[in-house]
PDB file of N, CA and C in Angstrom:
ATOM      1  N   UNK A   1      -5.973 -69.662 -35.281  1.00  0.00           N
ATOM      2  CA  UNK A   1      -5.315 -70.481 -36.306  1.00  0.00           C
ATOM      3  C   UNK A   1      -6.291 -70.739 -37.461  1.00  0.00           C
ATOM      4  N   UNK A   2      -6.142 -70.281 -38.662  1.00  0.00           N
ATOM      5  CA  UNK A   2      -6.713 -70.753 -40.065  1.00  0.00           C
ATOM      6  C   UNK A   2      -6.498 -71.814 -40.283  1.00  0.00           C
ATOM      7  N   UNK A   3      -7.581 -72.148 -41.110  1.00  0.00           N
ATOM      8  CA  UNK A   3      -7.859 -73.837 -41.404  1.00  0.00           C
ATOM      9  C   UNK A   3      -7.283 -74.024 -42.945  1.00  0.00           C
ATOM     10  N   UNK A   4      -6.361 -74.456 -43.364  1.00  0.00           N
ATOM     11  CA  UNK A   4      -5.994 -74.624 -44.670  1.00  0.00           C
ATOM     12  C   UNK A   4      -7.042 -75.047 -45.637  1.00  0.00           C
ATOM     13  N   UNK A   5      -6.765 -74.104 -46.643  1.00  0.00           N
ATOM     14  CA  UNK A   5      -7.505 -74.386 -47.851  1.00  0.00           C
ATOM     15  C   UNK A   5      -7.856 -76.158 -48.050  1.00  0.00           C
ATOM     16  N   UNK A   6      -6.967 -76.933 -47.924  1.00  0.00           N
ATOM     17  CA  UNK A   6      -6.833 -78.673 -48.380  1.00  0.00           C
ATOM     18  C   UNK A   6      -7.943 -78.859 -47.112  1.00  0.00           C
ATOM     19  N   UNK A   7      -7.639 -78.474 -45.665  1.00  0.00           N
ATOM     20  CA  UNK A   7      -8.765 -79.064 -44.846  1.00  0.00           C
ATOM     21  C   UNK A   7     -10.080 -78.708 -44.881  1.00  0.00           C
ATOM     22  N   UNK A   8      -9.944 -77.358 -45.507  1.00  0.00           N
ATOM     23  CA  UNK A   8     -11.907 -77.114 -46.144  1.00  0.00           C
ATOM     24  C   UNK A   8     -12.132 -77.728 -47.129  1.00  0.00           C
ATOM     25  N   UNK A   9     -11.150 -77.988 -47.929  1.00  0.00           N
ATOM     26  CA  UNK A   9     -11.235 -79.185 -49.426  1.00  0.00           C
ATOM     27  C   UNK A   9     -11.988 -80.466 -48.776  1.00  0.00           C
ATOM     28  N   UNK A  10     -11.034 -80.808 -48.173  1.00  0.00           N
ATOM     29  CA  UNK A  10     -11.422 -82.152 -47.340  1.00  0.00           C
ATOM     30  C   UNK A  10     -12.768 -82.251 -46.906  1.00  0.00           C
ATOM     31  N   UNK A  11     -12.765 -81.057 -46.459  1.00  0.00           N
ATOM     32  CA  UNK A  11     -14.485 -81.330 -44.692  1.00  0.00           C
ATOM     33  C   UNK A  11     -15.432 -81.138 -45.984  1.00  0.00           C
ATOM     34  N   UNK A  12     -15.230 -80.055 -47.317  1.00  0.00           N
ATOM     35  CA  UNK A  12     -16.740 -79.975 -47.928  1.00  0.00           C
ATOM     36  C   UNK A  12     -17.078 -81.305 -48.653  1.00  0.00           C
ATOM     37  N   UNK A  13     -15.899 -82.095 -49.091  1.00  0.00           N
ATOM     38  CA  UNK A  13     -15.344 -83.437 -49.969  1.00  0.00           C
ATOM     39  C   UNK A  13     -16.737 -84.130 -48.889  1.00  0.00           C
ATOM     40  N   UNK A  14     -16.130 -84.311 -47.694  1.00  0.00           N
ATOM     41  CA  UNK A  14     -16.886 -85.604 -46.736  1.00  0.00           C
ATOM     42  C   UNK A  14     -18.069 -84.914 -46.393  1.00  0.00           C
ATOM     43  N   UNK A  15     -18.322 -83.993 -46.322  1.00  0.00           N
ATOM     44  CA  UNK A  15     -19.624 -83.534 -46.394  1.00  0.00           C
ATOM     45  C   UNK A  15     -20.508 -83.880 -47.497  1.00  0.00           C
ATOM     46  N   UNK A  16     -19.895 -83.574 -48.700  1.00  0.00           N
ATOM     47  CA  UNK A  16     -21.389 -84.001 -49.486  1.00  0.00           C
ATOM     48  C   UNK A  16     -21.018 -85.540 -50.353  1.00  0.00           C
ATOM     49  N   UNK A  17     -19.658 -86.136 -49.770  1.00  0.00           N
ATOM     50  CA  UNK A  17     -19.616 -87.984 -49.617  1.00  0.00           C
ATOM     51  C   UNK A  17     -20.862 -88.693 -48.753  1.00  0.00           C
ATOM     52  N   UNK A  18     -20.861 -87.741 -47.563  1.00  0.00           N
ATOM     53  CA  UNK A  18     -21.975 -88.133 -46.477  1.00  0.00           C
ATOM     54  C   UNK A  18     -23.453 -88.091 -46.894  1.00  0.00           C
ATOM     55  N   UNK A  19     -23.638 -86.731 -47.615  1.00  0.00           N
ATOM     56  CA  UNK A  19     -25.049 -86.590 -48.130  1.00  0.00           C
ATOM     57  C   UNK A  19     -24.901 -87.425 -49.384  1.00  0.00           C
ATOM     58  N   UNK A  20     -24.486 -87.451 -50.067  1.00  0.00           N
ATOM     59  CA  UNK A  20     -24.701 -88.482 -51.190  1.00  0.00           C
ATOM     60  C   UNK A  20     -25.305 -89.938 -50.710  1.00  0.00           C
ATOM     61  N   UNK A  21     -24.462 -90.259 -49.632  1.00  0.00           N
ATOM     62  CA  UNK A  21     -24.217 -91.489 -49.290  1.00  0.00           C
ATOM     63  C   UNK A  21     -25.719 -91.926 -48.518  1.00  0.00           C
ATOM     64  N   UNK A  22     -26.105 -91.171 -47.750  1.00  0.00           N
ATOM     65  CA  UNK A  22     -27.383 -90.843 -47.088  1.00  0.00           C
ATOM     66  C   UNK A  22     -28.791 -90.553 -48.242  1.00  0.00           C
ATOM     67  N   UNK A  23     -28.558 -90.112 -48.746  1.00  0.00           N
ATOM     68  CA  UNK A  23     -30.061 -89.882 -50.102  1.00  0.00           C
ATOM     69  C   UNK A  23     -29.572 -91.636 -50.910  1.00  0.00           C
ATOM     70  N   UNK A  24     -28.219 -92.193 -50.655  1.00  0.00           N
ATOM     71  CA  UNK A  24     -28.621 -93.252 -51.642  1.00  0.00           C
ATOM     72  C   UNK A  24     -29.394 -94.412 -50.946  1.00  0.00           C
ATOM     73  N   UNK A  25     -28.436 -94.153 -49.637  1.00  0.00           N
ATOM     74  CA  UNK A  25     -29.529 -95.395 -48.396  1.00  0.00           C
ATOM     75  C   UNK A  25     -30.447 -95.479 -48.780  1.00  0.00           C
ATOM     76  N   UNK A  26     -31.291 -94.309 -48.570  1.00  0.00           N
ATOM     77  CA  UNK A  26     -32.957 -93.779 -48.414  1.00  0.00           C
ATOM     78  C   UNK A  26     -33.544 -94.348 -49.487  1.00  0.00           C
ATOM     79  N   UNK A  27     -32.680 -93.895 -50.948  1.00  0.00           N
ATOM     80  CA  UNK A  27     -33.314 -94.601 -51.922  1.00  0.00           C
ATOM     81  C   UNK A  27     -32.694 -96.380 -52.008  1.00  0.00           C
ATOM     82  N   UNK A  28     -32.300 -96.578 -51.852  1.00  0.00           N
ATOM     83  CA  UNK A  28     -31.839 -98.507 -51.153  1.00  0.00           C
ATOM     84  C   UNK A  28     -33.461 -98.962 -50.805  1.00  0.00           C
ATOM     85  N   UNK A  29     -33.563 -98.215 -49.630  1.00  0.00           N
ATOM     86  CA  UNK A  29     -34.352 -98.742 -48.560  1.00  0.00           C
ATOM     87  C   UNK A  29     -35.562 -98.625 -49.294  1.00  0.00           C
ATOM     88  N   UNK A  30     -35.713 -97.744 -50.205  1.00  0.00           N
ATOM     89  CA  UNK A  30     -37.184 -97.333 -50.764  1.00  0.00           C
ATOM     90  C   UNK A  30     -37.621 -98.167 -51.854  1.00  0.00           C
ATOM     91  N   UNK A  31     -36.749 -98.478 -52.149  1.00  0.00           N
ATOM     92  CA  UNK A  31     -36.299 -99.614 -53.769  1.00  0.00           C
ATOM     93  C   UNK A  31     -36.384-100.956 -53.286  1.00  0.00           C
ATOM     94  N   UNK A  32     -36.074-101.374 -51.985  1.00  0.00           N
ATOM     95  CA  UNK A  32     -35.835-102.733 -51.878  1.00  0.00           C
ATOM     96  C   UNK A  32     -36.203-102.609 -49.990  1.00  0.00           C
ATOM     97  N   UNK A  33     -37.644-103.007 -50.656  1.00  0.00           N
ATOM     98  CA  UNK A  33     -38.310-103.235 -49.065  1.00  0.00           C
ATOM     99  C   UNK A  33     -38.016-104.552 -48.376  1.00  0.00           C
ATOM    100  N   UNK A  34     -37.902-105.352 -48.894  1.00  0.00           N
ATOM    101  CA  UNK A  34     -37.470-106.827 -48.269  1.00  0.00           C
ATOM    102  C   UNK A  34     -36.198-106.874 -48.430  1.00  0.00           C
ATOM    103  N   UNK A  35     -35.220-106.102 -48.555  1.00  0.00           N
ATOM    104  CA  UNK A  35     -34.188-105.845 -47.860  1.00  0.00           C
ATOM    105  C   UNK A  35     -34.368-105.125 -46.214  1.00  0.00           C
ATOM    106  N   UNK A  36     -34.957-104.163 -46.259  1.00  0.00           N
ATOM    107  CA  UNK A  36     -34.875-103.081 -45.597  1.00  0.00           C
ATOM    108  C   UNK A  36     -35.888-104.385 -44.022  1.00  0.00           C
ATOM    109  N   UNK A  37     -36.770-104.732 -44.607  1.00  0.00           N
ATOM    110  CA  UNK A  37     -37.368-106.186 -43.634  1.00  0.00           C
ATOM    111  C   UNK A  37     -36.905-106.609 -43.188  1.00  0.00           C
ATOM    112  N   UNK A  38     -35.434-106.740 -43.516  1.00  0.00           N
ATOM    113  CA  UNK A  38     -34.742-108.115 -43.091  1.00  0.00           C
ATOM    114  C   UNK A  38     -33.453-107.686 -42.114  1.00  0.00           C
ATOM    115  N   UNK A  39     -33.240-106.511 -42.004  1.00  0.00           N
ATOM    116  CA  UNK A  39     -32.428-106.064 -41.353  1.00  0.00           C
ATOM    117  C   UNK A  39     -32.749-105.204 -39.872  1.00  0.00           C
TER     118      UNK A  39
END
């Protein structure tokens, strides 16, 4: 069974939602150490 065009739309969409989302943490955490302390 082939995976519709919209569900590879989708998975590459949340794929690089995820990496975005992950490099911004990193930079969060890197930017704001007494945040990152406190949790």
């Amino acid at each position: 069974m082939m995976a519709s065009p919209i569900d590879n739309t989708v998975k590459q969409t949340a794929g690089v939602g995820s990496r975005v989302g992950e490099q911004t943490g990193k930079f969060w955490l890197l930017t704001n150490p007494r945040t990152n302390a406190h949790s």
